[in-house]
Protein backbone atom coordinates (compact mmCIF):
# COMPACT_ATOMS: atom_id res chain seq x y z
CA UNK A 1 16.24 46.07 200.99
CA UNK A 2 14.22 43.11 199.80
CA UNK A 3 14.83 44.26 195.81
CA UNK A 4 18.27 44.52 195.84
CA UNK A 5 20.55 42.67 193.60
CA UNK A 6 20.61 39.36 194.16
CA UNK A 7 24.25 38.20 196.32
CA UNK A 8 27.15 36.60 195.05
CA UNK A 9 26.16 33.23 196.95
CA UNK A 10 22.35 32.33 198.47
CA UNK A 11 22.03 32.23 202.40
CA UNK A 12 20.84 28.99 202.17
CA UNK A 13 19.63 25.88 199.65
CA UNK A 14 16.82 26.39 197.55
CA UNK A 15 13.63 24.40 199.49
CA UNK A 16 11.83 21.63 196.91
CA UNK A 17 8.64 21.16 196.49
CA UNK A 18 6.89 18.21 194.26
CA UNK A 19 3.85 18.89 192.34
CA UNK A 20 2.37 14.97 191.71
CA UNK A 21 1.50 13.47 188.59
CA UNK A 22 -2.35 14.19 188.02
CA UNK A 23 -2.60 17.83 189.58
CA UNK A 24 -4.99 19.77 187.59
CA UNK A 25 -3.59 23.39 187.06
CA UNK A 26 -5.43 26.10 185.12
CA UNK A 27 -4.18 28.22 182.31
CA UNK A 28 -6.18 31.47 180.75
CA UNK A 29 -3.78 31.95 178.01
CA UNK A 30 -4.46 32.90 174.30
CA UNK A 31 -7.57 30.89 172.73
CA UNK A 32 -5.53 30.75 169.00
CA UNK A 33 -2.59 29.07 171.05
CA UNK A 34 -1.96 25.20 172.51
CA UNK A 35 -3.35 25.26 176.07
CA UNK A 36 -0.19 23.49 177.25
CA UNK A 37 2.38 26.01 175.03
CA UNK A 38 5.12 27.25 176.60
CA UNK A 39 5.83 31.00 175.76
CA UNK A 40 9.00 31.12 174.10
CA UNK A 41 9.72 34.99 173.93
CA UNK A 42 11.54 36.38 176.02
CA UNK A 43 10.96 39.65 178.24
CA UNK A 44 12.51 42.34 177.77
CA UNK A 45 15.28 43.31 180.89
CA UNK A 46 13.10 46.62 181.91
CA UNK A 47 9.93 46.55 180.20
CA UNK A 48 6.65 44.83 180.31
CA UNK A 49 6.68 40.60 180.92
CA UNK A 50 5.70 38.78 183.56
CA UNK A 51 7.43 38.06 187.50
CA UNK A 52 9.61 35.52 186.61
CA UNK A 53 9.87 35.35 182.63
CA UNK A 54 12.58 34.30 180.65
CA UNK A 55 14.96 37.32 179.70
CA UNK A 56 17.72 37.47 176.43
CA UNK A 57 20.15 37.10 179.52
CA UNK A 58 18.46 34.16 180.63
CA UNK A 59 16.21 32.78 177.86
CA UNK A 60 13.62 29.90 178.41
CA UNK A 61 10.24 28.83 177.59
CA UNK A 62 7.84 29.55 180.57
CA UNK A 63 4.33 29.02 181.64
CA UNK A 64 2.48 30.17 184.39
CA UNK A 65 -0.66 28.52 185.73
CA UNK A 66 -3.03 28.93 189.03
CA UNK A 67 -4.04 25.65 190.91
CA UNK A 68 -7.67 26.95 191.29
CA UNK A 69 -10.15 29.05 189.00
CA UNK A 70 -9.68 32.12 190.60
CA UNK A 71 -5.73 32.27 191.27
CA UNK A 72 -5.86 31.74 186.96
CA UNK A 73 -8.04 34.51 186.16
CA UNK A 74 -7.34 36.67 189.14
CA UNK A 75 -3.19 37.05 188.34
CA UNK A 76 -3.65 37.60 184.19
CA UNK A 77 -6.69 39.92 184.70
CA UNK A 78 -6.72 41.50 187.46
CA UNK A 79 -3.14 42.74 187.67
CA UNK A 80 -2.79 45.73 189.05
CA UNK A 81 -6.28 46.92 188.60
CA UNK A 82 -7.12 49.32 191.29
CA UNK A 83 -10.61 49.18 193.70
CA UNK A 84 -13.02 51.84 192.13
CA UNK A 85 -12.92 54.98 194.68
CA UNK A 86 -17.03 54.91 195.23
CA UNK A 87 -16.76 51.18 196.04
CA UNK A 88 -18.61 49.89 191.94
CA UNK A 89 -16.97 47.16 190.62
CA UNK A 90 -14.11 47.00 189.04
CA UNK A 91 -13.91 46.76 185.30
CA UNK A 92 -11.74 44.68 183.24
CA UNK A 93 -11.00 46.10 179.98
CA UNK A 94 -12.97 43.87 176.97
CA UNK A 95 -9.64 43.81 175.15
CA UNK A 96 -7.97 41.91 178.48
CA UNK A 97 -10.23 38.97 177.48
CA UNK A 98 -10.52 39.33 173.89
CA UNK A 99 -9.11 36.40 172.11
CA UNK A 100 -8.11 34.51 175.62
CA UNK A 101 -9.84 31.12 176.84
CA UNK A 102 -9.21 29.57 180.31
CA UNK A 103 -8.13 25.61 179.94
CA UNK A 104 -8.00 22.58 182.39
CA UNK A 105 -4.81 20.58 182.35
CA UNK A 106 -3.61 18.21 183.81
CA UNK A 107 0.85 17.33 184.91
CA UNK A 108 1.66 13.83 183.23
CA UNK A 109 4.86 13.44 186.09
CA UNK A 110 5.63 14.61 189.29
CA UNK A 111 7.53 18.11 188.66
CA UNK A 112 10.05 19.17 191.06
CA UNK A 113 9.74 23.15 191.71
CA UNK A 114 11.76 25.56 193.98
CA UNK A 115 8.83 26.23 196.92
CA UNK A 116 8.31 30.05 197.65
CA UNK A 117 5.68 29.55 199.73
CA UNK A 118 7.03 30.60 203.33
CA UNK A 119 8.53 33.17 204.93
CA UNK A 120 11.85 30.33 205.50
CA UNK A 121 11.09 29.03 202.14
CA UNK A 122 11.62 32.97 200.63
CA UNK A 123 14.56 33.20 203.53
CA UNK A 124 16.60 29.61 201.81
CA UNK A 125 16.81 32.03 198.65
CA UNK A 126 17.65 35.65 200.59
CA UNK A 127 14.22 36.95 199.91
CA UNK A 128 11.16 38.11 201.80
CA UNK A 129 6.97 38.45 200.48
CA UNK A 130 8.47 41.17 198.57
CA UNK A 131 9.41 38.94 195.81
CA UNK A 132 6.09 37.56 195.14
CA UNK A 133 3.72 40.25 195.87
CA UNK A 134 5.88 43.42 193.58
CA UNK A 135 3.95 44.91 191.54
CA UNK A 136 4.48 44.99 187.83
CA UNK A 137 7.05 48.08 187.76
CA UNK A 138 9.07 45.99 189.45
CA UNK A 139 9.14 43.14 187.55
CA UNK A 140 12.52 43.48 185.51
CA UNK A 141 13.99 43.41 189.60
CA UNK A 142 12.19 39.74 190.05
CA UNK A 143 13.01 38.17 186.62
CA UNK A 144 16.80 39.04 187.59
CA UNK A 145 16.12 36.99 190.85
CA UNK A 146 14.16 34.21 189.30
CA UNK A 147 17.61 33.68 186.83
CA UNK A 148 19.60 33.62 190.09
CA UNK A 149 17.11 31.18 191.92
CA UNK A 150 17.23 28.82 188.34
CA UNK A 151 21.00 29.22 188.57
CA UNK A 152 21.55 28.17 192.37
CA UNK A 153 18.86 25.33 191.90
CA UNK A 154 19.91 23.52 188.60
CA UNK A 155 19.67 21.04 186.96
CA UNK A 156 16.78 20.24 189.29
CA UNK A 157 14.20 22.80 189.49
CA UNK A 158 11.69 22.46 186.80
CA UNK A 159 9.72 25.54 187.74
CA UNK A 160 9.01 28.07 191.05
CA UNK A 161 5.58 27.56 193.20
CA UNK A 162 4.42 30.26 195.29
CA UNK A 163 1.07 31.67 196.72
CA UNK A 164 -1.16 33.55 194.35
CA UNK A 165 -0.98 37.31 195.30
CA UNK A 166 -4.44 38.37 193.90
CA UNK A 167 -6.10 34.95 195.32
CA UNK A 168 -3.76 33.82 198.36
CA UNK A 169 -5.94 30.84 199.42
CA UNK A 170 -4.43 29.46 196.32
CA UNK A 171 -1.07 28.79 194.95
CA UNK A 172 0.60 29.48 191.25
CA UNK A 173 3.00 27.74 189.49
CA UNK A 174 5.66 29.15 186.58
CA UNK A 175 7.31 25.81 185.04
CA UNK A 176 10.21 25.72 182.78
CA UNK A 177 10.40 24.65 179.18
CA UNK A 178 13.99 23.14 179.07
CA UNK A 179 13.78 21.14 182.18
CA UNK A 180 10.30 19.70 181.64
CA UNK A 181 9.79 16.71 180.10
CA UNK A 182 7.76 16.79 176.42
CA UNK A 183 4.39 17.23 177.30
CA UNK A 184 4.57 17.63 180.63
CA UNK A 185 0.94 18.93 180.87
CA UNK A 186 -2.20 17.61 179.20
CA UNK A 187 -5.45 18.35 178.60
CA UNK A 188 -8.04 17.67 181.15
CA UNK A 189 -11.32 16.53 180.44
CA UNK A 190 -12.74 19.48 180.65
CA UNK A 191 -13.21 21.69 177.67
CA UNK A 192 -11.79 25.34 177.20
CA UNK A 193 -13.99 28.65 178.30
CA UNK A 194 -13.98 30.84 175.39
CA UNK A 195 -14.30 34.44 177.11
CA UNK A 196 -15.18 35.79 173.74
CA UNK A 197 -18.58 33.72 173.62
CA UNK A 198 -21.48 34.98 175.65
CA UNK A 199 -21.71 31.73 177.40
CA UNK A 200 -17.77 32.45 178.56
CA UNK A 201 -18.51 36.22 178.93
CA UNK A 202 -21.13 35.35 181.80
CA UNK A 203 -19.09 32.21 183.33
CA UNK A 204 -15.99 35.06 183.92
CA UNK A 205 -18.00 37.55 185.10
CA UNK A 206 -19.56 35.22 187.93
CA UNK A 207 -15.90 34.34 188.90
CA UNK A 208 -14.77 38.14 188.71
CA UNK A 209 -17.73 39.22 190.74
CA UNK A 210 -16.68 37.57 193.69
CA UNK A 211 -12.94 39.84 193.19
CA UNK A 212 -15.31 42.91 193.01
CA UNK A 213 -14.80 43.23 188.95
CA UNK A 214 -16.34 42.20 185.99
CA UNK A 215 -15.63 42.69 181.73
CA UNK A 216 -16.12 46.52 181.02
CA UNK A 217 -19.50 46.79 178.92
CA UNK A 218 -19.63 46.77 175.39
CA UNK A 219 -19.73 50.03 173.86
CA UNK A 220 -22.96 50.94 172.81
């Protein structure tokens, strides 16, 4: 089974990847906080968090970011939100995107990452898909395996890349806090998209409409 424990030695060596100096990621993250903030809390072992947070058993700063528009919004707002059963759009809860802003930034150095973005790439580390498309029950299963993965693939990995689940013409990144470099990411020229202004309100639903989904009304 693809999401059992991970073994006591990996069928193969980790494959790198390097993301080059000047790739522009984006980041919908929390408008009050630094675009380029890692998160330093870590998940709890069996509830909530994200696939491959930081845990107390394996604590470090993480951020996640999508390499296009849509893999951003798509995996932090549309996570696990089902189709509507007469085929209407989806709708995003208005407290999703309260208080969250989508930024533009940019990696000051090449950043070596552990690739997860092929079936032998998955294979190197004795996984399959399953890793990177489980759902969010599942979760506490693929943090344990992202700690193994950082374990068989130190000092050198600085973060995982693997293909966005919600947007899989695109790719996502998770980077590491203690083996980046101090300001590893900066901010692009572009300025932040405040969902909580009308002008952002209409900018995210055009991107959600092409997912099928847009923000939920506001109540009357």
């Amino acid at each position: 089974m693809p999401n059992q424990p991970p073994p006591a030695a990996p069928p193969g060596v980790p494959h790198r990847a390097v993301l080059p100096a000047g790739t522009l990621v984006y980041r919908v993250h929390a408008s009050h906080r630094s675009a380029s903030a890692f998160n330093p809390v870590p998940a709890q072992e069996l509830y909530g968090g994200g696939r491959f947070d930081g845990t107390p058993r394996a604590p470090f700063g993480f951020l996640y970011a999508g390499f296009g528009v849509g893999s951003a919004v798509s995996e932090v707002l549309l996570r696990s939100l089902p189709f509507a059963p007469d085929g209407g759009l989806r709708l995003v809860p208005r407290v999703a995107v309260a208080r969250r802003s989508l930024s533009v930034l940019r990696l000051s150095t090449d950043v070596e990452v552990v690739s997860l973005m092929s079936g032998g790439d998955l294979a190197a580390v004795g996984q399959d898909s399953w890793l990177i498309h489980a759902e969010h029950p599942e979760y506490p299963q693929t943090r344990d395996w992202a700690r193994w993965i950082r374990e068989r693939a130190a000092p050198w990995a600085q973060g995982f890349v693997w293909p966005s689940k919600r947007e899989p013409a695109d790719r996502v990144t998770v980077l590491f806090e203690d083996r980046c470099p101090k300001g590893v990411l900066e901010p692009a020229p572009t300025p932040p998209i405040d969902f909580a202004s009308p002008r952002g309100e209409r900018w995210l639903n055009q991107v959600l409409l092409g997912y099928g989904a847009r923000v939920a009304p506001a109540p009357a």
